[in-house]
PDB file of N, CA and C in Angstrom:
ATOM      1  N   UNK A   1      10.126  21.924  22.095  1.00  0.00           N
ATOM      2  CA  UNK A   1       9.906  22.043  23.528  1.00  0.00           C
ATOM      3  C   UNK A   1       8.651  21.279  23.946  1.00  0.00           C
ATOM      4  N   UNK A   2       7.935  21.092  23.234  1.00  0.00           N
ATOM      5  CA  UNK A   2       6.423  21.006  23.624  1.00  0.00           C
ATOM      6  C   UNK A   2       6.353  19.069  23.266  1.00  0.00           C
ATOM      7  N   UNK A   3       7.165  18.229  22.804  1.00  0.00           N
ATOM      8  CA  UNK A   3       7.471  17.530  21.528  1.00  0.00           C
ATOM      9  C   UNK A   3       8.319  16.756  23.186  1.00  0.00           C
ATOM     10  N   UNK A   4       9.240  17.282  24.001  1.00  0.00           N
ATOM     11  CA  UNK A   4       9.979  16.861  25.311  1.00  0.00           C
ATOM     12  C   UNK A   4       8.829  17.197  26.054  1.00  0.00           C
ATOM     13  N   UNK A   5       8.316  18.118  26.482  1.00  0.00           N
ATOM     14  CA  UNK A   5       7.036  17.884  27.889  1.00  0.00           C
ATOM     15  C   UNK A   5       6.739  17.188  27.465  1.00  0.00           C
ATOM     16  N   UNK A   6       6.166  16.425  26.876  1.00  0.00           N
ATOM     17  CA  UNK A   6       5.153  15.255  26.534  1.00  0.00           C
ATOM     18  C   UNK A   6       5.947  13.776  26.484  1.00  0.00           C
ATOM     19  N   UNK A   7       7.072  14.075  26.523  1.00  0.00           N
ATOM     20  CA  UNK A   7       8.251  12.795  26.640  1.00  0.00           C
ATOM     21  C   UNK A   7       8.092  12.646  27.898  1.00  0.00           C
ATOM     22  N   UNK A   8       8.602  14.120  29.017  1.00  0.00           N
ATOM     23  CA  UNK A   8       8.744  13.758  30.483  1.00  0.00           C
ATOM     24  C   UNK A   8       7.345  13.365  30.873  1.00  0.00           C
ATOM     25  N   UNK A   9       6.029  13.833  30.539  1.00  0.00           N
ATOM     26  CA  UNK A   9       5.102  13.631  31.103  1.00  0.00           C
ATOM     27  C   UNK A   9       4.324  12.171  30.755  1.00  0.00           C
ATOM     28  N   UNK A  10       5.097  11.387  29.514  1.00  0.00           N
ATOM     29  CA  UNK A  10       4.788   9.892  29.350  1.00  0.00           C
ATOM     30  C   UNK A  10       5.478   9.200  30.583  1.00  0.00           C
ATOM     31  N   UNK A  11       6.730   9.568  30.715  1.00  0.00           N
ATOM     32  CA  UNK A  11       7.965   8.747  31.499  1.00  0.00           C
ATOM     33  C   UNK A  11       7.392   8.717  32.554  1.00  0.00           C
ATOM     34  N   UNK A  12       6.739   9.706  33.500  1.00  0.00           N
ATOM     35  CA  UNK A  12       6.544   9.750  34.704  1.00  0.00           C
ATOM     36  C   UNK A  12       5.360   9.233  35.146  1.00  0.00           C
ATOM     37  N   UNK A  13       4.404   9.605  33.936  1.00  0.00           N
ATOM     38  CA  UNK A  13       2.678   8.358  33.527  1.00  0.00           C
ATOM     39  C   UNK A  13       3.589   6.847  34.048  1.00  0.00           C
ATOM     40  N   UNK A  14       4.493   6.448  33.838  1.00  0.00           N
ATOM     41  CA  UNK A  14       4.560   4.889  33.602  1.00  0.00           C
ATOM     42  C   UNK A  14       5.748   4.531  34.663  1.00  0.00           C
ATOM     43  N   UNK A  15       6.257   5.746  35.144  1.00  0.00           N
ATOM     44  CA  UNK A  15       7.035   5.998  36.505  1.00  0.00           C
ATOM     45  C   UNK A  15       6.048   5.555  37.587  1.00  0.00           C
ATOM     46  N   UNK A  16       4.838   6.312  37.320  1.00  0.00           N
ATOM     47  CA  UNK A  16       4.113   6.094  38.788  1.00  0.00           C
ATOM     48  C   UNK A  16       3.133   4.731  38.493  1.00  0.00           C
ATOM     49  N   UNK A  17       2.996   4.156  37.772  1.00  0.00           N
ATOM     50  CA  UNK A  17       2.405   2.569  37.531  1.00  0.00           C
ATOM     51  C   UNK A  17       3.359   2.186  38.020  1.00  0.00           C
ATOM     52  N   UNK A  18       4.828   1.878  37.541  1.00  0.00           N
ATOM     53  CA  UNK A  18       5.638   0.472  37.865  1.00  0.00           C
ATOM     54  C   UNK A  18       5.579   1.213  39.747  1.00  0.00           C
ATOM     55  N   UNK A  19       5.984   2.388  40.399  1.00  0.00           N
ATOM     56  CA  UNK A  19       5.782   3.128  41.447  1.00  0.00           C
ATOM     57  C   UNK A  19       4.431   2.010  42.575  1.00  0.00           C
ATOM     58  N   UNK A  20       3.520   2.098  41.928  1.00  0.00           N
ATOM     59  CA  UNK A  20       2.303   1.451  42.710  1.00  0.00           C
ATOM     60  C   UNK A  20       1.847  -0.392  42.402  1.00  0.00           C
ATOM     61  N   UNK A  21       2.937  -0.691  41.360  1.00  0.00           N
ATOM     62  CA  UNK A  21       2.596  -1.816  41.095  1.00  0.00           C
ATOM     63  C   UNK A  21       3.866  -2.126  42.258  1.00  0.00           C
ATOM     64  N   UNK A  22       4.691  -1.672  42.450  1.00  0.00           N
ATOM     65  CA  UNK A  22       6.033  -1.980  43.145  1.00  0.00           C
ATOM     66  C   UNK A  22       5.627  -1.771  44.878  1.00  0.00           C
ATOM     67  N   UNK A  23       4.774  -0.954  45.015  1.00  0.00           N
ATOM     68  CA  UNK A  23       4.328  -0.697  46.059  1.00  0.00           C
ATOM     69  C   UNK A  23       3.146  -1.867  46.281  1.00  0.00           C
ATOM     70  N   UNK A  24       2.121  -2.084  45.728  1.00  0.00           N
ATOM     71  CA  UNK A  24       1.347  -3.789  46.114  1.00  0.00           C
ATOM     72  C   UNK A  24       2.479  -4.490  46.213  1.00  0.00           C
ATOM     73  N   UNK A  25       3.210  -4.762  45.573  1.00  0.00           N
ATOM     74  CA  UNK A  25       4.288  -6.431  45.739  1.00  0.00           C
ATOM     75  C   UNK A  25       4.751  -6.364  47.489  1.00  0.00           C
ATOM     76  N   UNK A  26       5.263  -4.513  47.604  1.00  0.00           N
ATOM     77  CA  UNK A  26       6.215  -5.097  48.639  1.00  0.00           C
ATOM     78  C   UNK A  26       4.673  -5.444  49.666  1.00  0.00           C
ATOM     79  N   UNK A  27       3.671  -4.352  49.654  1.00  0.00           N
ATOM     80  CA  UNK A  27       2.966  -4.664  51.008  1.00  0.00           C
ATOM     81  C   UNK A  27       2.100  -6.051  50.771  1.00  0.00           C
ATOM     82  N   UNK A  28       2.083  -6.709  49.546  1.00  0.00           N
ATOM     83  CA  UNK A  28       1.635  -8.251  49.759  1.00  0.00           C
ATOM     84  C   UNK A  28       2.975  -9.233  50.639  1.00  0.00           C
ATOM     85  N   UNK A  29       4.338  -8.501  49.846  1.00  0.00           N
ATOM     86  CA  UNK A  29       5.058  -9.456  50.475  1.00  0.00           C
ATOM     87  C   UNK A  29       5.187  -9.443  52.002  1.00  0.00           C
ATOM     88  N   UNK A  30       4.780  -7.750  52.423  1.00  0.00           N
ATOM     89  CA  UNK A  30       4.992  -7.720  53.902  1.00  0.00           C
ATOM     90  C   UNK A  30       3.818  -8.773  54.639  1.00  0.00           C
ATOM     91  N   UNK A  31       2.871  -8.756  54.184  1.00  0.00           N
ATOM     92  CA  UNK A  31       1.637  -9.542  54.691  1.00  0.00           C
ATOM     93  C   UNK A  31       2.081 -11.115  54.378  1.00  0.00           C
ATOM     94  N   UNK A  32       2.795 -11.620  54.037  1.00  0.00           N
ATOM     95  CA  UNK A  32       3.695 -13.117  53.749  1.00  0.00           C
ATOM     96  C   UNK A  32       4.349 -12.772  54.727  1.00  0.00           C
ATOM     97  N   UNK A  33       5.629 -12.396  55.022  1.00  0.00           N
ATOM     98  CA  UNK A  33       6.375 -11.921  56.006  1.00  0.00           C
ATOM     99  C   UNK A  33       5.619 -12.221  57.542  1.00  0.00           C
ATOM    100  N   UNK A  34       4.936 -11.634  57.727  1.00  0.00           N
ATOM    101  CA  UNK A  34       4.139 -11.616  59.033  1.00  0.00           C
ATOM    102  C   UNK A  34       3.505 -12.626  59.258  1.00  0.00           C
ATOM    103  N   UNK A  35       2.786 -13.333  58.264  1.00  0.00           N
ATOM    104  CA  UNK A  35       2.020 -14.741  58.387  1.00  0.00           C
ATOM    105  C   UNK A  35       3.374 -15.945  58.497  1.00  0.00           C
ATOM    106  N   UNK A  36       4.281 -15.581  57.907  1.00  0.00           N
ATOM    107  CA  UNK A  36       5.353 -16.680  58.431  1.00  0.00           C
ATOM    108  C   UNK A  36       6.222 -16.479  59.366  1.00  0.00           C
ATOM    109  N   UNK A  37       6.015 -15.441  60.021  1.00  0.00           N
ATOM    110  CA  UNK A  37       6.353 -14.534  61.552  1.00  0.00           C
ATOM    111  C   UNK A  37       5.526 -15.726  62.448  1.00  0.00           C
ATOM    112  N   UNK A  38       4.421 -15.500  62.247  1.00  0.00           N
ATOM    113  CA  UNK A  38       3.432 -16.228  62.991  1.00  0.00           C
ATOM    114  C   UNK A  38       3.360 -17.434  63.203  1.00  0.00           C
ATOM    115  N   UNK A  39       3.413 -18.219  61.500  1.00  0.00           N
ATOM    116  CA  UNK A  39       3.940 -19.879  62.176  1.00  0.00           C
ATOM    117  C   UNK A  39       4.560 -19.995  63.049  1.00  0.00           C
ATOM    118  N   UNK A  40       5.674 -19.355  62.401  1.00  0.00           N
ATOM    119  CA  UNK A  40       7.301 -19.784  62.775  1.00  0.00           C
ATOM    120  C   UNK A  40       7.307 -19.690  64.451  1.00  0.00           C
ATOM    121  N   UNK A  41       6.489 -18.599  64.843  1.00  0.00           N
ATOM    122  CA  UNK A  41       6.570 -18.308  66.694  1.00  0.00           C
ATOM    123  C   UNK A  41       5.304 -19.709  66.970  1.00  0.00           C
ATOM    124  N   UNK A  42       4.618 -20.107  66.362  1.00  0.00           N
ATOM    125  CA  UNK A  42       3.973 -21.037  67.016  1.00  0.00           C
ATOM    126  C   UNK A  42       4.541 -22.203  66.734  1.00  0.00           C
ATOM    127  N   UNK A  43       5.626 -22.487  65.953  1.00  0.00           N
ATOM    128  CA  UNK A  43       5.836 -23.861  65.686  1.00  0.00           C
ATOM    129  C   UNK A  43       7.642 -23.940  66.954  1.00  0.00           C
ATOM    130  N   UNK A  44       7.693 -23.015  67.189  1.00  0.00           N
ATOM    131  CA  UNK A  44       8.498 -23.162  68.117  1.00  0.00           C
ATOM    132  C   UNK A  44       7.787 -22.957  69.305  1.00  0.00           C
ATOM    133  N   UNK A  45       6.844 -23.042  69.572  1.00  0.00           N
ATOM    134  CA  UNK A  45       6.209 -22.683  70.836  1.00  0.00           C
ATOM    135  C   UNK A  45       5.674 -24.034  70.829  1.00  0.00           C
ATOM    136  N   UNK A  46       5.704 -25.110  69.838  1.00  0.00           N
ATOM    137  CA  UNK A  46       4.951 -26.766  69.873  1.00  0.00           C
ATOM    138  C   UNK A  46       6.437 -27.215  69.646  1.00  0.00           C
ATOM    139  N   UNK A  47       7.135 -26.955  69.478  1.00  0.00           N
ATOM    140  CA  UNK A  47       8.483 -27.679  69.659  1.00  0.00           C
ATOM    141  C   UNK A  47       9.236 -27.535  70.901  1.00  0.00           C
ATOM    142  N   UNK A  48       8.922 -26.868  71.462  1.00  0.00           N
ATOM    143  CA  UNK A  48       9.360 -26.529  72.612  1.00  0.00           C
ATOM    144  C   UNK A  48       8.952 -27.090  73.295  1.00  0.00           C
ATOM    145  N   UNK A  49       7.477 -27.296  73.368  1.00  0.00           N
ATOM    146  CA  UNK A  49       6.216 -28.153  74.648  1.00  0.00           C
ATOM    147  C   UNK A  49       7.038 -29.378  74.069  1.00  0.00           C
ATOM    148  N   UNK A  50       6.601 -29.494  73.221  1.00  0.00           N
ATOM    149  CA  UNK A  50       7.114 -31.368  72.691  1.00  0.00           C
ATOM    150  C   UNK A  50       8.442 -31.845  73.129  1.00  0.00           C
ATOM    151  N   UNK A  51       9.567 -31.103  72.764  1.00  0.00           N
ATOM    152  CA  UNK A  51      10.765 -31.252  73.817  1.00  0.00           C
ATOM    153  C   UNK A  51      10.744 -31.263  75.106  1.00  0.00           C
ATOM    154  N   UNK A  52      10.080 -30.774  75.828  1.00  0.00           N
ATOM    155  CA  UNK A  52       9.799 -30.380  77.503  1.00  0.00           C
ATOM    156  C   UNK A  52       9.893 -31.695  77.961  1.00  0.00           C
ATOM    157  N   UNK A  53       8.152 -32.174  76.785  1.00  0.00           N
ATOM    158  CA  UNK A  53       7.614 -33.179  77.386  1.00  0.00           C
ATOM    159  C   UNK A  53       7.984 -34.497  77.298  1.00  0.00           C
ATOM    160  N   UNK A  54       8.895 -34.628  76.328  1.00  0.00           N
ATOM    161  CA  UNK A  54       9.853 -36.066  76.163  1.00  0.00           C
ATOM    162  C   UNK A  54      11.168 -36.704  77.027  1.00  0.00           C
ATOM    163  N   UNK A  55      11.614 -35.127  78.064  1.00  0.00           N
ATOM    164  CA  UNK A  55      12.601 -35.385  78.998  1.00  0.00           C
ATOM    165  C   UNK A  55      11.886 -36.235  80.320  1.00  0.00           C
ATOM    166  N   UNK A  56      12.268 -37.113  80.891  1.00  0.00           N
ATOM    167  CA  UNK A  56      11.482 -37.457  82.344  1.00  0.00           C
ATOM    168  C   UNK A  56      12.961 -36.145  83.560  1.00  0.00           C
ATOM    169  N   UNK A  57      12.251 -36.285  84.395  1.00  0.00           N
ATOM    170  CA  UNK A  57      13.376 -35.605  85.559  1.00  0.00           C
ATOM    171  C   UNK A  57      14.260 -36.811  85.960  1.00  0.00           C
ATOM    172  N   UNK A  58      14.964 -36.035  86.568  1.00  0.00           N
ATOM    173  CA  UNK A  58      16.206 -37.577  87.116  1.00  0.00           C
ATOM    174  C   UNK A  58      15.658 -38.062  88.028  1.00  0.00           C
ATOM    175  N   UNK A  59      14.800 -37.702  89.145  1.00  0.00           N
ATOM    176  CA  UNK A  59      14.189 -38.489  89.688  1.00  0.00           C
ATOM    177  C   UNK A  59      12.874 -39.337  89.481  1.00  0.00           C
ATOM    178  N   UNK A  60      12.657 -39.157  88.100  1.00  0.00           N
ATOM    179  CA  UNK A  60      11.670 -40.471  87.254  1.00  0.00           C
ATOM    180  C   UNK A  60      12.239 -41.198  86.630  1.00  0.00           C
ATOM    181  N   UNK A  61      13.708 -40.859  86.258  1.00  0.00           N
ATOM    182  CA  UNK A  61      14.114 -42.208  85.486  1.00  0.00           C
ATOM    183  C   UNK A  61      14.747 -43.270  86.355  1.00  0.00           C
ATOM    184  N   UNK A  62      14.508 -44.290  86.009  1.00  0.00           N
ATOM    185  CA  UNK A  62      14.654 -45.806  86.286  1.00  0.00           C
ATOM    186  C   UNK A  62      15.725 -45.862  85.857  1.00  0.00           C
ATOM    187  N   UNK A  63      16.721 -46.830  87.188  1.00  0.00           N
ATOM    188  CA  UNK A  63      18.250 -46.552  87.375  1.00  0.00           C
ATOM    189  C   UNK A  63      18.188 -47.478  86.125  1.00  0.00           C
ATOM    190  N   UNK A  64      19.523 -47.688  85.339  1.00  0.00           N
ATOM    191  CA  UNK A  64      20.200 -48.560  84.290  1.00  0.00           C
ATOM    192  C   UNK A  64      19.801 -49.930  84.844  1.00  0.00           C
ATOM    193  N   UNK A  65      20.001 -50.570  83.759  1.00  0.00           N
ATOM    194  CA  UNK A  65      20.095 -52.511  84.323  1.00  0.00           C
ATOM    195  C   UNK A  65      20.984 -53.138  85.287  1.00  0.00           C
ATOM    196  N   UNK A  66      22.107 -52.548  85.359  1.00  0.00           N
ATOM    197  CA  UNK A  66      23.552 -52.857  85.815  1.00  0.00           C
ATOM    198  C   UNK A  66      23.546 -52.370  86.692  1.00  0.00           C
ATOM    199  N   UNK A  67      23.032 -51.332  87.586  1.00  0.00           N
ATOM    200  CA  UNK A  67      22.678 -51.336  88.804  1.00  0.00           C
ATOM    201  C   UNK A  67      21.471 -52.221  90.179  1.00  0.00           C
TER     202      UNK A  67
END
């Protein structure tokens, strides 16, 4: 009896390591997650200006040649 407590009480020693090593990964990965949240909304927020700004209106563009 005494020979098994000491079995369950290794298992659960090394339960709660992989437990907290598993727990840093995800909240590093959440902190990745969010920083590429962040590009990602600013690089569409400069793709967007940059598209805007490459259209002229129809009344700036200069009729065709053939007219």
């Amino acid at each position: 009896m005494n020979k098994q407590l000491e079995l369950l009480e290794t298992k659960v020693a090394f339960q709660e390591v992989t437990i907290e090593e598993l727990n840093q990964m995800v909240t590093r990965l959440q902190a990745d997650i969010s920083k590429l949240k962040e590009q990602l909304t600013l690089l569409s927020q400069k793709l967007q200006a940059t598209q805007a700004s490459n259209i002229a209106n129809l009344s700036e563009e200069t009729p065709p040649p053939h007219y």
